[in-house]
C-alpha atoms as a PDB file:
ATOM      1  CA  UNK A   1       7.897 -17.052 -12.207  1.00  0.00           C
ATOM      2  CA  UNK A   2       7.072 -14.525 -14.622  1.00  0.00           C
ATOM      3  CA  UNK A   3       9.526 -11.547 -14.587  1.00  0.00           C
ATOM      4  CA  UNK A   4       8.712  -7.942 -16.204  1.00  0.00           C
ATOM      5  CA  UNK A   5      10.830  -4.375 -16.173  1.00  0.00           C
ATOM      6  CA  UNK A   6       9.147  -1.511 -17.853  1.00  0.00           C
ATOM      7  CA  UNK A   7      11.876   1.899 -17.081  1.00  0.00           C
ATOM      8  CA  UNK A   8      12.324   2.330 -13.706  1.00  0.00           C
ATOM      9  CA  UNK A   9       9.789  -0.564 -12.851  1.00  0.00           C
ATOM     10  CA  UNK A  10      10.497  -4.434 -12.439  1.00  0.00           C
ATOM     11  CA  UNK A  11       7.389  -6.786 -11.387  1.00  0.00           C
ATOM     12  CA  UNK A  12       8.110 -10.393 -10.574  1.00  0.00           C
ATOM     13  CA  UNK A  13       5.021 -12.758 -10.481  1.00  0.00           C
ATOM     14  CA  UNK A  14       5.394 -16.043  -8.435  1.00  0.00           C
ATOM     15  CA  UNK A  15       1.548 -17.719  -8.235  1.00  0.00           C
ATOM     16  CA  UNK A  16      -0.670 -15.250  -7.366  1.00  0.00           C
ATOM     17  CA  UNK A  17       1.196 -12.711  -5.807  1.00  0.00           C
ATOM     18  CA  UNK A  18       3.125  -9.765  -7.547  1.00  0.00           C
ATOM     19  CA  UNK A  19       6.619  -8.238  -7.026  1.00  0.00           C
ATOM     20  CA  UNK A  20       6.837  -4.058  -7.976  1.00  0.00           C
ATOM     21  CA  UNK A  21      10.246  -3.013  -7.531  1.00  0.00           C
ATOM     22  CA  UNK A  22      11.012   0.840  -7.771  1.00  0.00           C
ATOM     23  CA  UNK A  23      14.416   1.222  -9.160  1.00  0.00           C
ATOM     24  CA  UNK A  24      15.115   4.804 -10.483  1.00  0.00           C
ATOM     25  CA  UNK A  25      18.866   5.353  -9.373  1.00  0.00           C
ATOM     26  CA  UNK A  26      19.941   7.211  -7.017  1.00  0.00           C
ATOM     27  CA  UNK A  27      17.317   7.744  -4.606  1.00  0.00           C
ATOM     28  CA  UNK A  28      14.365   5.939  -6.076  1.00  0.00           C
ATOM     29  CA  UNK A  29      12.703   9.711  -6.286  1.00  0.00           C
ATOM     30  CA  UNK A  30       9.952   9.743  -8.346  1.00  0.00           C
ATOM     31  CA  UNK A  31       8.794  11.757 -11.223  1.00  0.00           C
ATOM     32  CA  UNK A  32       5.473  11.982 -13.391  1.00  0.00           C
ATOM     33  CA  UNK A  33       6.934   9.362 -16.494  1.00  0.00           C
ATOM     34  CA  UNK A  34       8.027   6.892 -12.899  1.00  0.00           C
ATOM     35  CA  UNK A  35       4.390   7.454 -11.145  1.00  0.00           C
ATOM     36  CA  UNK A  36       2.269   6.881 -14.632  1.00  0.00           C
ATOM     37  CA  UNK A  37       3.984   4.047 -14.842  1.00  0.00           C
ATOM     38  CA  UNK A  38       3.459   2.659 -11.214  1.00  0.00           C
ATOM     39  CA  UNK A  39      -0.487   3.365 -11.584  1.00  0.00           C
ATOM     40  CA  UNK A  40      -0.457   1.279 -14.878  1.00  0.00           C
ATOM     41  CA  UNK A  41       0.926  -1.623 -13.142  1.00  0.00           C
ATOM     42  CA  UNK A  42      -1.223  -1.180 -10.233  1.00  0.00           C
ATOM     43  CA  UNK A  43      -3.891  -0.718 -11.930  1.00  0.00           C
ATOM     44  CA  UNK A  44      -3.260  -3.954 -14.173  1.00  0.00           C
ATOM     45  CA  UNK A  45      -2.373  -5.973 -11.083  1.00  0.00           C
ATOM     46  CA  UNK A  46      -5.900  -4.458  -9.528  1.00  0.00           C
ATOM     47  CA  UNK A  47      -7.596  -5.883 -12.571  1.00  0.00           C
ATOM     48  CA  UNK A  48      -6.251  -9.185 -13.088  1.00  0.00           C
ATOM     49  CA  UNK A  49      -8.681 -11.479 -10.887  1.00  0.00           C
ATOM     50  CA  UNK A  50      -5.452 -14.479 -11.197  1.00  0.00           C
ATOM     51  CA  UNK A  51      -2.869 -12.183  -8.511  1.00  0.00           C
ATOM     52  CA  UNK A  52      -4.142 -11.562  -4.969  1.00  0.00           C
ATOM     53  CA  UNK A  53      -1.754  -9.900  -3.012  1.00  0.00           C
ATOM     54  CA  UNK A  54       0.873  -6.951  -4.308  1.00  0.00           C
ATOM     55  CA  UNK A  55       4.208  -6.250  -2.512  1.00  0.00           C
ATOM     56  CA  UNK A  56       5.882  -2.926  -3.215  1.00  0.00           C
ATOM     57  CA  UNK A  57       9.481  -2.759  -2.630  1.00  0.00           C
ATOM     58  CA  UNK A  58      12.796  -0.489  -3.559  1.00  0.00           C
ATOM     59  CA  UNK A  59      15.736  -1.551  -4.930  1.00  0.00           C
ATOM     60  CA  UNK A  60      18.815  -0.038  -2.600  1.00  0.00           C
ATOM     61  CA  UNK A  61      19.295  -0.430   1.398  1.00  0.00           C
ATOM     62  CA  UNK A  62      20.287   3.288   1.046  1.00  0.00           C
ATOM     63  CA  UNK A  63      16.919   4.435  -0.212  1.00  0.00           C
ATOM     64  CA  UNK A  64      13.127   3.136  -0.092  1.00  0.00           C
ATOM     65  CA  UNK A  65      11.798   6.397  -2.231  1.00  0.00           C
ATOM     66  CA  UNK A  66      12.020  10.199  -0.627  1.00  0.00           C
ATOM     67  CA  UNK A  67       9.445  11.244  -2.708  1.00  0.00           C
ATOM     68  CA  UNK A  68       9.077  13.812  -5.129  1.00  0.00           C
ATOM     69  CA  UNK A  69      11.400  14.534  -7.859  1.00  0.00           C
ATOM     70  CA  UNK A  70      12.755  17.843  -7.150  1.00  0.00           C
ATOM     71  CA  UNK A  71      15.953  17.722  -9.760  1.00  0.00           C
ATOM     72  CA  UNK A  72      12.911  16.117 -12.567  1.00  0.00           C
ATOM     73  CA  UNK A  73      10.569  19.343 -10.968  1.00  0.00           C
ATOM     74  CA  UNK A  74      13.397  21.794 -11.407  1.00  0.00           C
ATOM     75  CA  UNK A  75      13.713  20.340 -15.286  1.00  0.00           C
ATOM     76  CA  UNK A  76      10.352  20.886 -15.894  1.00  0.00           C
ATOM     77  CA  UNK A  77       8.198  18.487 -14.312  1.00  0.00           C
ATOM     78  CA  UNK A  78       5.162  20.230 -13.110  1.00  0.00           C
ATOM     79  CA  UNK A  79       4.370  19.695  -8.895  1.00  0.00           C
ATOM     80  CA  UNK A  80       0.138  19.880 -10.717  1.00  0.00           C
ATOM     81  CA  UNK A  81       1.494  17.438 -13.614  1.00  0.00           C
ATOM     82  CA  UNK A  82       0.013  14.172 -14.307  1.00  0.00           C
ATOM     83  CA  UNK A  83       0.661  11.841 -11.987  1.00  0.00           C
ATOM     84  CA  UNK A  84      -1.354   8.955 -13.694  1.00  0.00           C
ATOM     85  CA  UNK A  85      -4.263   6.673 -13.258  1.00  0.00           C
ATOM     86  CA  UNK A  86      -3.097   6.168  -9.424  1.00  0.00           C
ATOM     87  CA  UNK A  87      -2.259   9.778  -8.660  1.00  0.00           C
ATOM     88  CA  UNK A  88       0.938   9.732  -6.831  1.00  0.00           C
ATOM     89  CA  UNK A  89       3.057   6.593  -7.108  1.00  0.00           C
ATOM     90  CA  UNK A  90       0.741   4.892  -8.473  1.00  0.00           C
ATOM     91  CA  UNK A  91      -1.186   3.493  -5.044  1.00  0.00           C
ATOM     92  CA  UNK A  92      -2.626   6.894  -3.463  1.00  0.00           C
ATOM     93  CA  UNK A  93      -5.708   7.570  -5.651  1.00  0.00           C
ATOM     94  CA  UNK A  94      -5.988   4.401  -7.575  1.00  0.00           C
ATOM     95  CA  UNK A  95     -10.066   3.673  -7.357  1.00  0.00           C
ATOM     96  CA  UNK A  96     -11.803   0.652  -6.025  1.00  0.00           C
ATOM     97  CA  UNK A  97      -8.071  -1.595  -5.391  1.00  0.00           C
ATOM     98  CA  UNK A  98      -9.516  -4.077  -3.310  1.00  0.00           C
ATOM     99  CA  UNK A  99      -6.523  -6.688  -2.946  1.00  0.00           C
ATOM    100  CA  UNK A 100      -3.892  -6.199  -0.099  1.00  0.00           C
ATOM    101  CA  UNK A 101      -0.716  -4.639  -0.690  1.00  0.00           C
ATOM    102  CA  UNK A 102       2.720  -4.958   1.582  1.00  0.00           C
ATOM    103  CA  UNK A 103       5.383  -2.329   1.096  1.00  0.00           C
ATOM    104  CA  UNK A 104       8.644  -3.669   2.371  1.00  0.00           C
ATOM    105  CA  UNK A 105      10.449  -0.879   3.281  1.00  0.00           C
ATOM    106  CA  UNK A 106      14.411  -0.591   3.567  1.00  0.00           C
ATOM    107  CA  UNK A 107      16.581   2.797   4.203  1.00  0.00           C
ATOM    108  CA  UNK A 108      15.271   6.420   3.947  1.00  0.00           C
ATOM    109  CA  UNK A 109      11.553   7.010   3.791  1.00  0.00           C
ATOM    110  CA  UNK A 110      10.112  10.499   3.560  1.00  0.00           C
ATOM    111  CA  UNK A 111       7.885  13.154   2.166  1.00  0.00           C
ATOM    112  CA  UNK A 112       6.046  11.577  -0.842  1.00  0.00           C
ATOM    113  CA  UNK A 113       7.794   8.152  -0.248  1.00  0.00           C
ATOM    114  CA  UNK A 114       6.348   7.470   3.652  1.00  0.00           C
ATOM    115  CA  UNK A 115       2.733   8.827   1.710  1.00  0.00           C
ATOM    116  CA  UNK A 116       3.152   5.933  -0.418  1.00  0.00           C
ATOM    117  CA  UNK A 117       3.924   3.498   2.265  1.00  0.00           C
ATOM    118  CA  UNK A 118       1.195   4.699   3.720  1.00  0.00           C
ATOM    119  CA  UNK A 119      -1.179   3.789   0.779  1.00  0.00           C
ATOM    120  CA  UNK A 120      -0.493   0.193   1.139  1.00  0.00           C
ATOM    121  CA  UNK A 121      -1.969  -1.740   3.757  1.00  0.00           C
ATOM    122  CA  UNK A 122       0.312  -3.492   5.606  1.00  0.00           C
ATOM    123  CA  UNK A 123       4.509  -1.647   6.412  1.00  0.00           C
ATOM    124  CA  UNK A 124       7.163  -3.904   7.230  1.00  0.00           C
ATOM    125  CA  UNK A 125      10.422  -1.893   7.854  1.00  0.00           C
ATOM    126  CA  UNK A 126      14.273  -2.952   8.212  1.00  0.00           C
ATOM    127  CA  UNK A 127      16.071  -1.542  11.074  1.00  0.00           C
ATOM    128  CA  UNK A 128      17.986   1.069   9.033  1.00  0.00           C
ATOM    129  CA  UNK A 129      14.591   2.373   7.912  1.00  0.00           C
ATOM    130  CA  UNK A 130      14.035   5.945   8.787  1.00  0.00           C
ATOM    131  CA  UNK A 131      11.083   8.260   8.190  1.00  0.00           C
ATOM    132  CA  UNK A 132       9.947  11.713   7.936  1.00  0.00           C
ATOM    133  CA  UNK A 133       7.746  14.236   6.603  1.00  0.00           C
ATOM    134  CA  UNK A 134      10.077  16.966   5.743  1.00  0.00           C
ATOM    135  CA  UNK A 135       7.842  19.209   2.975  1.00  0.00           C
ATOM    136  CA  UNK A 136       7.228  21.659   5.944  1.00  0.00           C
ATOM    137  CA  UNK A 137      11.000  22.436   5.060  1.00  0.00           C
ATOM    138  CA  UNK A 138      10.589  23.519   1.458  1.00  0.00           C
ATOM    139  CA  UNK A 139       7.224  25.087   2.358  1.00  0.00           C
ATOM    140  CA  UNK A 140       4.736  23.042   1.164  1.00  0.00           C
ATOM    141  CA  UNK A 141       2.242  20.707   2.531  1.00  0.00           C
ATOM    142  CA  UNK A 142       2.476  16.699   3.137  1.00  0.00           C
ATOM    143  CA  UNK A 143      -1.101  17.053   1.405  1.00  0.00           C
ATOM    144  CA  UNK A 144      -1.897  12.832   1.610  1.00  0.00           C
ATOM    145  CA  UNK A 145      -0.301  12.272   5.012  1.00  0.00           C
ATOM    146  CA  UNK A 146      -1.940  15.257   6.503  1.00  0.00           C
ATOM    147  CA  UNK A 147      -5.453  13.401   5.645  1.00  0.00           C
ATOM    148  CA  UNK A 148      -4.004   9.898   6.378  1.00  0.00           C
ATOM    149  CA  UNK A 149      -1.755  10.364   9.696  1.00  0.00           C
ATOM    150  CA  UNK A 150      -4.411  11.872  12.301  1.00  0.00           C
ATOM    151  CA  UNK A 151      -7.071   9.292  11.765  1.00  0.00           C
ATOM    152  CA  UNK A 152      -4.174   5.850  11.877  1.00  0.00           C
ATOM    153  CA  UNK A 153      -2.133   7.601  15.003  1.00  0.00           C
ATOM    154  CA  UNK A 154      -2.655   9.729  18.016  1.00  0.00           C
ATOM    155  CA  UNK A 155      -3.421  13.863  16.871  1.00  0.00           C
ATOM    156  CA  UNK A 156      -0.921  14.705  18.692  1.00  0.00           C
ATOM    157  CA  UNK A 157       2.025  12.328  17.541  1.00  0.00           C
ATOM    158  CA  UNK A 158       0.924  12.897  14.126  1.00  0.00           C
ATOM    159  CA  UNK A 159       0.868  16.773  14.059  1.00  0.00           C
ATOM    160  CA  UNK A 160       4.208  16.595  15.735  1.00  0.00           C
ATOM    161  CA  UNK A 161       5.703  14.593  13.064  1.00  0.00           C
ATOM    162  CA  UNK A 162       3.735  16.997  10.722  1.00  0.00           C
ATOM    163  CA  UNK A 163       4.542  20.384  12.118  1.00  0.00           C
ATOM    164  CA  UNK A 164       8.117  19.787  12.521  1.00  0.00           C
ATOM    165  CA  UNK A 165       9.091  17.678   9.627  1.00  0.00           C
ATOM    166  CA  UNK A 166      11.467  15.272  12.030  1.00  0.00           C
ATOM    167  CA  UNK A 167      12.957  12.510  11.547  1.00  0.00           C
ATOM    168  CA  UNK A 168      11.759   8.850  13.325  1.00  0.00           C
ATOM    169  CA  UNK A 169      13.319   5.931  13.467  1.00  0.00           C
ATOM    170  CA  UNK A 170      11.359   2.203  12.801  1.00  0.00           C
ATOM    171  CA  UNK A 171      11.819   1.356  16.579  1.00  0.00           C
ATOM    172  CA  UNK A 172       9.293   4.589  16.596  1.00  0.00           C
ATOM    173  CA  UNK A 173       6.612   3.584  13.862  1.00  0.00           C
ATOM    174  CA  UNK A 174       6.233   0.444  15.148  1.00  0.00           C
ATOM    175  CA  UNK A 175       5.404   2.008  18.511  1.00  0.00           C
ATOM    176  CA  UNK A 176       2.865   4.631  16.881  1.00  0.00           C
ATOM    177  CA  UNK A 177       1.783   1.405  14.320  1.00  0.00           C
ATOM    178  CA  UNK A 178       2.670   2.817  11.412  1.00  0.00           C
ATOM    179  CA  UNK A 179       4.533  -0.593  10.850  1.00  0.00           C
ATOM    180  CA  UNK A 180       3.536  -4.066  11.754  1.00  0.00           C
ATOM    181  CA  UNK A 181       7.220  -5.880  11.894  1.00  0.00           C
ATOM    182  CA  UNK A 182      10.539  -4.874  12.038  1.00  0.00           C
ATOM    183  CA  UNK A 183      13.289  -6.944  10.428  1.00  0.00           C
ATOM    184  CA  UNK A 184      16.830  -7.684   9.149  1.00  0.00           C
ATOM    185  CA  UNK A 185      18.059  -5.902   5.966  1.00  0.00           C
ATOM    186  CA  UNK A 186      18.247  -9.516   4.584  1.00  0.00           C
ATOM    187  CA  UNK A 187      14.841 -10.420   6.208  1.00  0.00           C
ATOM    188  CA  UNK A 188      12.850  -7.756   4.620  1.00  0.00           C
ATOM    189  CA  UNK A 189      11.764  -9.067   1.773  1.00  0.00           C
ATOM    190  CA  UNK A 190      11.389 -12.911   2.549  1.00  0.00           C
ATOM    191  CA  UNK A 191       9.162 -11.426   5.461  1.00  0.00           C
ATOM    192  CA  UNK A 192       7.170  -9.591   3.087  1.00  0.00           C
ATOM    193  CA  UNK A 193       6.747 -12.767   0.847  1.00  0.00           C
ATOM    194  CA  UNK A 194       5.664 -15.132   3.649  1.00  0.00           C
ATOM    195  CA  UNK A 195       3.066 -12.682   4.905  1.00  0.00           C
ATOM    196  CA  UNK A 196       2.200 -12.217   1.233  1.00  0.00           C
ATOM    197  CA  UNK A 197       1.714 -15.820   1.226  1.00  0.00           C
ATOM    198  CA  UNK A 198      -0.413 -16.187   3.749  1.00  0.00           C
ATOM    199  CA  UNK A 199      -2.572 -13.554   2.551  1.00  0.00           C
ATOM    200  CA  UNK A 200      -2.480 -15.242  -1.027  1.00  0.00           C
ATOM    201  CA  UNK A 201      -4.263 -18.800   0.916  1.00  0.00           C
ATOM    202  CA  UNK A 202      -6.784 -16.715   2.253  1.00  0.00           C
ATOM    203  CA  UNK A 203     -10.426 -15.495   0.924  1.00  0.00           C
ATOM    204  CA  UNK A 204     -10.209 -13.017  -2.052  1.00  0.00           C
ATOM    205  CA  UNK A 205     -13.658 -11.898  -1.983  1.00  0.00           C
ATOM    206  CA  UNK A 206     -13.511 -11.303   2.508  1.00  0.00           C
ATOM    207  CA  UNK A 207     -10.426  -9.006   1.407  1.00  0.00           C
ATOM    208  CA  UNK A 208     -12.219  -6.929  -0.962  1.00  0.00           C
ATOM    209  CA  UNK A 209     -14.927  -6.480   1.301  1.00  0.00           C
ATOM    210  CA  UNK A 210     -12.274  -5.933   3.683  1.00  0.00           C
ATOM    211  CA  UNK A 211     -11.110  -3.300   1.979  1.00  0.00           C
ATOM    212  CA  UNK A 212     -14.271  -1.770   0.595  1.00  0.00           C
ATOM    213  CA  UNK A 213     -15.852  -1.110   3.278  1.00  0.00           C
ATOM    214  CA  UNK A 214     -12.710   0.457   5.326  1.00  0.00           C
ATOM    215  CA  UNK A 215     -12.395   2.799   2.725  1.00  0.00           C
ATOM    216  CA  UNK A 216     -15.939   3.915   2.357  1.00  0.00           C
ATOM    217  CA  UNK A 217     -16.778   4.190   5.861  1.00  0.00           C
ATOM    218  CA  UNK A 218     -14.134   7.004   6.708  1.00  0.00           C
ATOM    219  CA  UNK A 219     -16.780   9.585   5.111  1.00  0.00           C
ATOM    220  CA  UNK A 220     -19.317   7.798   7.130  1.00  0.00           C
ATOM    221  CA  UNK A 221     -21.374   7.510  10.488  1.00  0.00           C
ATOM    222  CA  UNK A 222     -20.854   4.124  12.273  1.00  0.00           C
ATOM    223  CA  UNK A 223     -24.968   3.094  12.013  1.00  0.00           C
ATOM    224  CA  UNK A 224     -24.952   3.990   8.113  1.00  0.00           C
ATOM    225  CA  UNK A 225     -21.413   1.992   7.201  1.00  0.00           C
ATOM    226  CA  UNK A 226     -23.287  -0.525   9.033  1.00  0.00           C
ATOM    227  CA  UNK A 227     -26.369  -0.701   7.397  1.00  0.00           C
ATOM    228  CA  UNK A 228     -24.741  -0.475   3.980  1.00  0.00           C
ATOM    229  CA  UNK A 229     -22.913  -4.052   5.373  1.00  0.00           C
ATOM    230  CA  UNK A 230     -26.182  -5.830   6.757  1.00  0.00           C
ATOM    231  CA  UNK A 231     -28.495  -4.144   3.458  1.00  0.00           C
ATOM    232  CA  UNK A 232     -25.546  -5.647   1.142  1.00  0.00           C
ATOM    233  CA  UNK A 233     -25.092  -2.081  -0.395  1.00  0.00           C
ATOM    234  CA  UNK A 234     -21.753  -2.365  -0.754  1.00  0.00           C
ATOM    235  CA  UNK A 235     -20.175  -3.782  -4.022  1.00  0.00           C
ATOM    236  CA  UNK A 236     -18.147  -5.955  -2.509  1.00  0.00           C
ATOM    237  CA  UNK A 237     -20.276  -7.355   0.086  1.00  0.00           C
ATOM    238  CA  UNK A 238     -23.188  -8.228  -2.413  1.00  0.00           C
ATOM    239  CA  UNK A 239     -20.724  -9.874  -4.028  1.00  0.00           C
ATOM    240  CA  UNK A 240     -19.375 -12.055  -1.275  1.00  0.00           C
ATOM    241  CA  UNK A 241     -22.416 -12.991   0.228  1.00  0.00           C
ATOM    242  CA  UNK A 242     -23.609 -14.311  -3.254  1.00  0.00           C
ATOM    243  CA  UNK A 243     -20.358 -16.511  -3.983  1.00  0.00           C
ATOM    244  CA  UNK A 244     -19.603 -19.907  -3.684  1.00  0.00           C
ATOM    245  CA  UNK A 245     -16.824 -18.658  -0.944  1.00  0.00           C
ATOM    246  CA  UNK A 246     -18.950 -17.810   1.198  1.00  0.00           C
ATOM    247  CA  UNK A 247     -20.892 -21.373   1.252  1.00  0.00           C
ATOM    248  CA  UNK A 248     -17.104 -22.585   1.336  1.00  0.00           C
ATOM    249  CA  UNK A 249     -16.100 -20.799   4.109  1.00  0.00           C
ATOM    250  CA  UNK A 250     -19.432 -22.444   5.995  1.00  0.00           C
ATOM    251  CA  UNK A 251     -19.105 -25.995   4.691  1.00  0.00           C
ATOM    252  CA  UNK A 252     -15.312 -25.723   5.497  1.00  0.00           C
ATOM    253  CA  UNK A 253     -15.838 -24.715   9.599  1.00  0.00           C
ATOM    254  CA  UNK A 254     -18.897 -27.300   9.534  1.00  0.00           C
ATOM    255  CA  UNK A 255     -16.487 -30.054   8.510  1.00  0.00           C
ATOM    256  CA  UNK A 256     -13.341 -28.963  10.587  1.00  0.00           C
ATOM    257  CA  UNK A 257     -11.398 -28.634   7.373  1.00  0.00           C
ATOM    258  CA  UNK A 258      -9.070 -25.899   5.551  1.00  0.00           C
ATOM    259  CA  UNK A 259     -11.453 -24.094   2.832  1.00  0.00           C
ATOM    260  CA  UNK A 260     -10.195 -23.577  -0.891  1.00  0.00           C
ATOM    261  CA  UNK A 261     -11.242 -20.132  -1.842  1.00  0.00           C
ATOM    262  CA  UNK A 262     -11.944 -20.088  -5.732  1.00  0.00           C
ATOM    263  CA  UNK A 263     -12.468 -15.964  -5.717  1.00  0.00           C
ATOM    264  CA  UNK A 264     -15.729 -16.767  -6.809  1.00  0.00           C
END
């Protein structure tokens, strides 16, 4: 286990899956130093082909992250500063991160927070999680969950939640499927690392395809996503269907056995 704290940041590395920890006392609010530093260590973990899966957590029951800074913004911190190689806590406009991340998300999550649960790719919530989009309070827009929301849930549910600002319980986003499982306080995070493990035993390179081509294809039509899969014009895919995974993955169902992906 390789263990790492850099300010308000902890990692913890066990095999090839990584541990961020956001620990900026007393809310886990983040500012521009807090959100450079979160795109650094995504970007690393993006960039080191040895870790596979990410799982973003907060430290606190009390707080997973509200969001913005406002006491760091009223000091000086400009709302147009920079926010670092990921934009926004690090996740939100970090290019080409083609690994799965799990945020594991315990007590209040809102505003800028819930955007950055929403960057990852997989939410599992405590019961005492609650969630909102409150910026239409302070008169300003929920500018990533405004893009993200109406295309993952119904319009309607989404501009509700955007129009108002309310708050919603976990019982809630797991109906609308913002969040796959809810848990335990205590279960959170063991959750998070057995579904992190079984994402680490799976295929690297099927993932970033996964990934890839999800992304892309929002600015697409469905026949031209599609023929950027079958033409292999896709990055990722070229890449996969050139590996030694891939003839893995075939010899593996051939023989009725588990395949051992190499990433490669």
């Amino acid at each position: 286990m390789q263990m790492r704290t850099e300010g308000p940041i902890r990692t913890r590395r066990e095999g090839a899956v990584l541990e961020v920890t956001l620990d900026r006392p007393k809310a886990n609010a983040i500012d521009l130093a807090t959100s450079r530093i979160m795109g650094l260590t995504f970007r690393d973990f993006r960039d080191d082909d040895s870790l596979r899966v990410a799982i973003l957590r907060a430290e606190g029951e009390k707080f997973f992250c509200p969001g913005w800074d406002l006491k760091a913004a009223a000091a000086g911190d400009a709302v147009d500063g920079d926010y670092g190689v990921g934009g926004f806590g690090g996740l939100q406009e970090l290019p080409n991160l083609n690994k799965p991340v799990i945020a594991a998300v315990n007590g209040i999550c809102c505003g800028g927070g819930l955007e950055l649960a929403l960057s990852c790719d997989l939410i599992l919530a405590s019961a005492n999680a609650t969630f909102a989009l409150p910026e239409i309070r302070s008169g300003t827009v929920a500018d990533a969950a405004s893009i993200k929301l109406p295309k993952r849930i119904p319009y309607h549910v989404a501009m509700d939640l955007l129009l108002t600002g309310r708050w919603f319980d976990a019982e809630e986003a797991l109906r609308w499927g913002i969040l796959k499982e809810i848990t335990t306080s205590e279960d959170l995070l063991p959750k998070a690392w057995e579904l992190a493990r079984l994402l680490e035993s799976g295929p690297p390179l099927v993932y970033a395809a996964i990934k890839e081509v999800v992304r892309e294809a929002e600015a697409l039509r469905f026949q031209d996503a599609l023929n950027r899969i079958t033409k292999r014009q896709f990055a990722t895919v070229d890449r996969l269907y050139s590996s030694e995974d891939q003839l893995e993955g075939a010899r593996a169902f051939a023989e009725k056995r588990d395949p051992v992906w190499k990433g490669k």
